[in-house]
Protein backbone atom coordinates (compact mmCIF):
# COMPACT_ATOMS: atom_id res chain seq x y z
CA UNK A 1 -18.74 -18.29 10.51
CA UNK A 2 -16.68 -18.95 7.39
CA UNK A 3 -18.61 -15.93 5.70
CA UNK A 4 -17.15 -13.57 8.22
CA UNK A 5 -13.43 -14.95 8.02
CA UNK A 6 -13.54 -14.40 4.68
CA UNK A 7 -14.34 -11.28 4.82
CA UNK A 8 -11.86 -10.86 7.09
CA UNK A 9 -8.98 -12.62 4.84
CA UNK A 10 -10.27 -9.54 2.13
CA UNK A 11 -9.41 -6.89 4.86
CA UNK A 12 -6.08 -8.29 5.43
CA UNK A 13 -4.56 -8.66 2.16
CA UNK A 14 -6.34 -6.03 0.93
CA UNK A 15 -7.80 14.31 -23.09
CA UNK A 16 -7.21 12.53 -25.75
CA UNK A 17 -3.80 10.59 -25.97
CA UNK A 18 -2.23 13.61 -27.27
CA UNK A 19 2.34 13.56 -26.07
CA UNK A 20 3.52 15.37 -23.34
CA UNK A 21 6.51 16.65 -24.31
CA UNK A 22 8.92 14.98 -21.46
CA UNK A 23 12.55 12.88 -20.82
CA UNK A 24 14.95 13.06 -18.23
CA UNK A 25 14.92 17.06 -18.43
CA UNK A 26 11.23 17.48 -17.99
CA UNK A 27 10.92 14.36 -15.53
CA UNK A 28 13.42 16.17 -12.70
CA UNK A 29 10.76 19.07 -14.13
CA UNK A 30 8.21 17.92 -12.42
CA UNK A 31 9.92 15.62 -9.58
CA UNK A 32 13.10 18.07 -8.47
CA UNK A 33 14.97 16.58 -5.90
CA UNK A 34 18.35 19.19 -5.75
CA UNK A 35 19.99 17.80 -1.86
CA UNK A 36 18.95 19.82 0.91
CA UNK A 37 16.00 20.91 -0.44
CA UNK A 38 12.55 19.66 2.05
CA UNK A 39 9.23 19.11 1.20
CA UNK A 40 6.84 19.51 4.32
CA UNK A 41 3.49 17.76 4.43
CA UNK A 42 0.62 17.33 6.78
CA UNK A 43 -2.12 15.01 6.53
CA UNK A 44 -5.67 14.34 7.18
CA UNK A 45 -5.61 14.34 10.82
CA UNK A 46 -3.35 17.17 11.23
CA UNK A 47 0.32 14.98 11.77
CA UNK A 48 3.20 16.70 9.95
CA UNK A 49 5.72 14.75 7.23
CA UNK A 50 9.15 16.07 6.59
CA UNK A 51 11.09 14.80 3.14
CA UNK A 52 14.60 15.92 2.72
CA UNK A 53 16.87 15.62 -0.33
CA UNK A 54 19.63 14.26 0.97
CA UNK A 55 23.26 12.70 -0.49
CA UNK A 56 23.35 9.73 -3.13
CA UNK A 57 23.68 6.48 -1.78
CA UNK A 58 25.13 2.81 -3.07
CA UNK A 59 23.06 -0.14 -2.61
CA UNK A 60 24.56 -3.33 -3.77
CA UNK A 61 27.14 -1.59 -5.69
CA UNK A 62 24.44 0.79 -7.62
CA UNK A 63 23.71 4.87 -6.91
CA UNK A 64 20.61 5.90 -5.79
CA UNK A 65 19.26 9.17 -5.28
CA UNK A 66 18.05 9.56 -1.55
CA UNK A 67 15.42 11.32 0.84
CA UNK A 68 15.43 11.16 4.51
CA UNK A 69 12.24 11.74 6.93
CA UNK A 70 11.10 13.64 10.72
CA UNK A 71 9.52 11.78 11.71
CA UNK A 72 11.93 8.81 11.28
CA UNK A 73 9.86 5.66 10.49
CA UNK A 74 8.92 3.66 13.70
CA UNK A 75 6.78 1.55 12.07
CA UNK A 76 6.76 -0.28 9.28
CA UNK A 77 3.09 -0.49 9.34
CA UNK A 78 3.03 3.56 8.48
CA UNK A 79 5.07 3.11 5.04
CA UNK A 80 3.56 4.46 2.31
CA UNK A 81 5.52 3.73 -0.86
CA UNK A 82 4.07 7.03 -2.99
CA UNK A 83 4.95 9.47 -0.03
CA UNK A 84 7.77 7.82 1.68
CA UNK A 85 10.64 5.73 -0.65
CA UNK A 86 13.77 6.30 0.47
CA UNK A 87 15.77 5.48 -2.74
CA UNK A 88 14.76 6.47 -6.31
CA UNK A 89 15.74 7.26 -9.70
CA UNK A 90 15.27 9.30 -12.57
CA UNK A 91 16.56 8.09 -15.47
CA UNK A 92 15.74 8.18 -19.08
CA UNK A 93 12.86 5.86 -18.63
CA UNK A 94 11.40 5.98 -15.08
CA UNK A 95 10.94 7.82 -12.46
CA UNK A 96 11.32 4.68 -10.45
CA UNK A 97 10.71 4.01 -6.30
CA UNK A 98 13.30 1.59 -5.16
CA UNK A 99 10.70 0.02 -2.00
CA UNK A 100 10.44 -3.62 -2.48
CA UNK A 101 12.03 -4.83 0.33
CA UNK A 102 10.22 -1.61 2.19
CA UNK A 103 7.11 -2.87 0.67
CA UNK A 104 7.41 -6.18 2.16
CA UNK A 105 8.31 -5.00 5.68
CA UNK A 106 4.90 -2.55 5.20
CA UNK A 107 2.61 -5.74 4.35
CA UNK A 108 3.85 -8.07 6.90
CA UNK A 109 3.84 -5.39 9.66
CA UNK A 110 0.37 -3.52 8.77
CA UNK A 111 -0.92 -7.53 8.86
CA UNK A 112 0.20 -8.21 12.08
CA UNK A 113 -1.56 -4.47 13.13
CA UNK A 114 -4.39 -5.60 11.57
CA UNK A 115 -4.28 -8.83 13.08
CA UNK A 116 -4.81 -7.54 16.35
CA UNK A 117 -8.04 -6.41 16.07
CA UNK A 118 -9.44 -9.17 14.09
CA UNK A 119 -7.98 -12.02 15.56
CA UNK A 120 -10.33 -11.81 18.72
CA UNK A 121 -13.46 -11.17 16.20
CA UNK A 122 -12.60 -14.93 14.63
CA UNK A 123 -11.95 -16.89 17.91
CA UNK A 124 -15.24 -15.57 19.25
CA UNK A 125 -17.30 -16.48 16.37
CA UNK A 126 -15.21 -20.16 16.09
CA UNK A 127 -16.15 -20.75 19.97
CA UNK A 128 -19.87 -19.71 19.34
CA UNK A 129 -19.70 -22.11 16.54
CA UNK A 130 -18.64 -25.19 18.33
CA UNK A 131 -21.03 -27.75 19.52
CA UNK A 132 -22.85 -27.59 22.94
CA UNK A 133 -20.67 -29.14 25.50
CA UNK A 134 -17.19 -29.18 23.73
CA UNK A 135 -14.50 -28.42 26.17
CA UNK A 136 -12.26 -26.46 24.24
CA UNK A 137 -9.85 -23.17 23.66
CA UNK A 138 -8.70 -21.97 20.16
CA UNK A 139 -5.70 -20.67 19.47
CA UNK A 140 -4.81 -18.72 15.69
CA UNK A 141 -1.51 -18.48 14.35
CA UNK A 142 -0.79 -17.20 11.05
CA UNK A 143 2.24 -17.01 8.54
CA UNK A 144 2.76 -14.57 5.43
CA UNK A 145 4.84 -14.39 2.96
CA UNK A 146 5.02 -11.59 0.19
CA UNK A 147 6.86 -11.01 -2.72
CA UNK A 148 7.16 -7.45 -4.24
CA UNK A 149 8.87 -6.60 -7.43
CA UNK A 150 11.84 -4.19 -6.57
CA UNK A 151 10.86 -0.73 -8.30
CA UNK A 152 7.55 1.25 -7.91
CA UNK A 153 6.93 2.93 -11.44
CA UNK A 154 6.14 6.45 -10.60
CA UNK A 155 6.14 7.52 -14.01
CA UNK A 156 7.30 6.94 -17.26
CA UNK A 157 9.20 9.25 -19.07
CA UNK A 158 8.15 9.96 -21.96
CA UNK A 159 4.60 9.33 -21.04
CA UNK A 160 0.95 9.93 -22.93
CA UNK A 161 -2.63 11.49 -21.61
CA UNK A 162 -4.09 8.59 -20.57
CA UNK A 163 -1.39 5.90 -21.53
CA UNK A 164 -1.47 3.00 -18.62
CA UNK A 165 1.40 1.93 -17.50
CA UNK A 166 1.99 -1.13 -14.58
CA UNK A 167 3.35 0.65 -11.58
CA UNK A 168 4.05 -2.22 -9.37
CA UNK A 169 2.56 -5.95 -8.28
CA UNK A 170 2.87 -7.61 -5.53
CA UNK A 171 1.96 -11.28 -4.36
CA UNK A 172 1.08 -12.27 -0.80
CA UNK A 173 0.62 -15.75 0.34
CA UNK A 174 -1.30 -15.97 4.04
CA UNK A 175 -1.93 -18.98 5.88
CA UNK A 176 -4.03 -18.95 9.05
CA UNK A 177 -4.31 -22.36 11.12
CA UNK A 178 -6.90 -23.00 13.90
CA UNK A 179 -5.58 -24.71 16.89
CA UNK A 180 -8.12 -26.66 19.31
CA UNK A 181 -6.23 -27.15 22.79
CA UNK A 182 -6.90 -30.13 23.86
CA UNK A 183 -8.51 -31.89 21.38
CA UNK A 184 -7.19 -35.18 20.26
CA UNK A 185 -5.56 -34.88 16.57
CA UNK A 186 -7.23 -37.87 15.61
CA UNK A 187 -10.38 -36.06 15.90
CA UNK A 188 -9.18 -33.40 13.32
CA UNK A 189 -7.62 -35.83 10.57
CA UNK A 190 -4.25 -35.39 12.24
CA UNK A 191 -4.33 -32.01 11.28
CA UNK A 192 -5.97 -28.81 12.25
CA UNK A 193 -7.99 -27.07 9.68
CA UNK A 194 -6.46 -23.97 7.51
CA UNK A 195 -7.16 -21.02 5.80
CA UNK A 196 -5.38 -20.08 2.64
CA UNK A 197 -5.01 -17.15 0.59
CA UNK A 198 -2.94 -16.11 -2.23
CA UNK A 199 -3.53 -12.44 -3.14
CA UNK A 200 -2.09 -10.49 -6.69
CA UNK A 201 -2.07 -7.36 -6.64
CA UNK A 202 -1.59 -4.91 -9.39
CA UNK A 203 -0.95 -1.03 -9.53
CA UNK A 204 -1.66 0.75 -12.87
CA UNK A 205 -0.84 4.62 -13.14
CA UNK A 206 -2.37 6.87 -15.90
CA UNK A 207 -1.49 10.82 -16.58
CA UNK A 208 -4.90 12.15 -16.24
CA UNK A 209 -4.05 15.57 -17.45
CA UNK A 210 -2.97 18.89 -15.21
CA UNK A 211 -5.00 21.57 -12.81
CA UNK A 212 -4.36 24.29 -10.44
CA UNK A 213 -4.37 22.78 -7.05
CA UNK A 214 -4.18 24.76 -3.82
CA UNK A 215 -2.49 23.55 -0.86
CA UNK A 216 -1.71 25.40 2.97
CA UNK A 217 2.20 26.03 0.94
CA UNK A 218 0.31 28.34 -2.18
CA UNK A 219 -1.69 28.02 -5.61
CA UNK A 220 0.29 25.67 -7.91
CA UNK A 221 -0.83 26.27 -11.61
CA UNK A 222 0.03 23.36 -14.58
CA UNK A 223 0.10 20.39 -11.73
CA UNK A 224 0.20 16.67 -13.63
CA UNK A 225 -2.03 14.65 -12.49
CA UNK A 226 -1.50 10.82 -11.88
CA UNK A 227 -4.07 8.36 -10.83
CA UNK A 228 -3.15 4.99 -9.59
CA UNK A 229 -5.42 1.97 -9.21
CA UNK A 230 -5.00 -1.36 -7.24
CA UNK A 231 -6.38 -3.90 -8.26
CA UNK A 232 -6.46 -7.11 -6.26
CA UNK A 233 -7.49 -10.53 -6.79
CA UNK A 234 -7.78 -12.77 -3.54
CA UNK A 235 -8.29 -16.74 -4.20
CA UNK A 236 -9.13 -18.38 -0.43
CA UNK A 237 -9.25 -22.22 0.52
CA UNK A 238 -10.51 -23.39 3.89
CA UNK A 239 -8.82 -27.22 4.26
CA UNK A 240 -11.04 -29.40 7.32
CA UNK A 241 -9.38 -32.68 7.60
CA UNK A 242 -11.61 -35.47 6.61
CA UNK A 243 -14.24 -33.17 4.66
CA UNK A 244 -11.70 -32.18 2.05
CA UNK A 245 -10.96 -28.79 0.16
CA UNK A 246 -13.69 -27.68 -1.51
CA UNK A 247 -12.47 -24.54 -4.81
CA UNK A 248 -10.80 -21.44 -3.87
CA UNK A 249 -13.33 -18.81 -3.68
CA UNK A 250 -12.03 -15.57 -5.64
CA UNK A 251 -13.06 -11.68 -4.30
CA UNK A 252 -11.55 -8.49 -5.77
CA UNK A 253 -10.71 -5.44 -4.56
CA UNK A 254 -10.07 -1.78 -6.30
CA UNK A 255 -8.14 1.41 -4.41
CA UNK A 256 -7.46 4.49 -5.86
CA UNK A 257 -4.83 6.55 -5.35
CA UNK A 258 -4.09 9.93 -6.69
CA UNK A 259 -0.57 12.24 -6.88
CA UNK A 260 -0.18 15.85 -7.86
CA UNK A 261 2.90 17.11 -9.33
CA UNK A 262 3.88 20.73 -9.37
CA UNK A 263 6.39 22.15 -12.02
CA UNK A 264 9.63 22.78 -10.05
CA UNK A 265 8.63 21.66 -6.66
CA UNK A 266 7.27 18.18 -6.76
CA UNK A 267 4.25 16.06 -5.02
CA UNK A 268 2.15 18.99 -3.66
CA UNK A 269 -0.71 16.87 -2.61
CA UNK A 270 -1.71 13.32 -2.11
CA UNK A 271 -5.24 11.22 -2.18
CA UNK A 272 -5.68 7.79 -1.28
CA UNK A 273 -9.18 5.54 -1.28
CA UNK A 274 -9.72 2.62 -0.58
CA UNK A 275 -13.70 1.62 -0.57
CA UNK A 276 -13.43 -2.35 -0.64
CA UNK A 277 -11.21 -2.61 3.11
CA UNK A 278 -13.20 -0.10 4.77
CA UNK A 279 -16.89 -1.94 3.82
CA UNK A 280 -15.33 -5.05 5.17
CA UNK A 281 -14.12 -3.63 8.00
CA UNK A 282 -17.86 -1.91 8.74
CA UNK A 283 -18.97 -5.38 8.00
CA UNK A 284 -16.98 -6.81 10.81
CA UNK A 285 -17.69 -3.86 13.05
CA UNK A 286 -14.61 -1.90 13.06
CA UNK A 287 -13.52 1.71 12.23
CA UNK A 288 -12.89 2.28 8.47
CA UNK A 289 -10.03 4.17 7.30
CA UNK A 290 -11.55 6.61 5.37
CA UNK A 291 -10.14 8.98 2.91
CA UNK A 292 -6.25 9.41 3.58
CA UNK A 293 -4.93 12.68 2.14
CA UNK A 294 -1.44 14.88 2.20
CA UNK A 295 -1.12 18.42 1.71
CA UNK A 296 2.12 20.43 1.17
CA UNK A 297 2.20 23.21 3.30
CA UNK A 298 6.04 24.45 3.35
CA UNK A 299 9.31 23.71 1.21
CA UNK A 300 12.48 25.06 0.05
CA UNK A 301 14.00 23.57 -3.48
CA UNK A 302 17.58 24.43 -3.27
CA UNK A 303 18.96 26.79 -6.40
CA UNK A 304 15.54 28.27 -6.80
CA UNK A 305 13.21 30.83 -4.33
CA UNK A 306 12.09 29.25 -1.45
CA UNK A 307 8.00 29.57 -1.20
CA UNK A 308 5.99 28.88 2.44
């Protein structure tokens, strides 16, 4: 039993280094973002993604640049912080994502999606578990709490081939408790037993180099590539009452994810991998994810010929 809710706890939370030649010129280069200008994307099961370049906007007394979406988020669940920020920046440093709090809404809503198909997997196995004859019904309630630093690090500007930089980390803290109706607390040390987790995770990004990539939207020649990893480290406790805690076991987990920037138009196509959640997923029996990809197949920069 405790093998599978592990693996369950690891579903939920989880050239040379020659210059390129870059600053705040060459980083709105490669990441234009002139207002009414819209980026058009479709992914890998055929659902279309609007981005449009829309007005600046203050938050807390600071000026963002701004994109807006059709669809119009519904659920937090669906955020994906590479694809879909709705403040950012280019400055002389950064090309920086403001999504924390967006990032935190996304974690705490794709658990609770997550939750319900997992959920019923755990309080099946915990009532096969229990001893012959015990009169019982188990109820699971969970809390989680995540902390996210503020900016997403697109990319650095100036950057190297092959120069790491860290892109964004994130900590989530998830506590599940097993409830026992009707059994007296006395029985269970006064308390019912937990599970704990405290996940870190940590996004690098690396310029890989550049490549022709062709999308539905044309042949883009000179595209930078950018190649993100995740790497998280997941430290679990299961507390019994009267049988003590015994150490945290630790599991890691690696993503990939990988952008393609075209000179003068932007993110032309997205990749996104994630090999750890979907084995423990086929462990438990469910349907894996699988590749998750974006194409660009229209657009229109503003101040410059539109291509479809």
């Amino acid at each position: 039993m405790l093998k599978k809710i592990r693996s369950v706890f690891v579903l939920l939370l989880v050239l040379s280094c020659s210059a390129v030649s870059i600053g705040n010129e060459w980083a709105n280069y490669y990441f234009p973002d002139i207002t009414g200008s819209y980026w058009t994307y479709e992914d890998q099961d055929g659902n279309e993604l609007t981005r449009y370049a829309i007005a600046p906007e203050k938050v807390d007394g600071e000026t963002y640049r701004a994109f807006s979406y059709d669809p119009a988020l519904e659920d937090w669940a669906d955020f994906e912080h590479y694809t879909h920020p709705y403040f950012y920046q280019i400055g002389d440093d950064w090309v920086a994502f403001f999504v924390g709090s967006e990032i935190e809404n996304s974690i705490k809503a794709s658990t609770a999606r997550d939750m319900e198909d997992v959920l019923p997997l755990m309080r099946e196995q915990i009532m096969q578990d229990l001893p012959e004859g015990v009169n019982t019904s188990v109820d699971l309630t969970y809390e989680i709490e995540v902390g996210s630093q503020d900016y997403f690090y697109l990319l650095p500007t100036p950057a190297t081939y092959n120069e790491e930089w860290t892109a964004l980390e994130i900590n989530v803290e998830l506590t599940l408790t097993i409830n026992f109706e009707g059994v007296p607390a006395e029985l269970l040390g006064g308390a019912a037993p937990t599970i704990k987790s405290h996940s870190n995770v940590v996004e690098t990004g690396v310029v890989t180099g550049t490549e022709t990539v062709e999308t539905p939207a044309g042949t883009f020649e000179d595209c930078l590539i950018i190649e993100y990893q995740t790497n998280e480290t997941t430290q679990m406790t299961i507390s019994v009452p009267g049988l003590g805690e015994p150490p945290p076991e630790e599991k890691k987990g690696t993503t990939v994810t990988t952008l393609w920037l075209a000179p003068n138009v932007g993110i032309v196509k997205f990749k996104h991998e994630h090999p750890d959640a979907d084995e423990a997923k086929e462990e438990l029996g469910l349907i894996p994810e699988g590749e998750q990809t974006l194409e660009l197949t229209s657009y229109e920069i503003k101040g410059s010929p539109s291509e479809e």
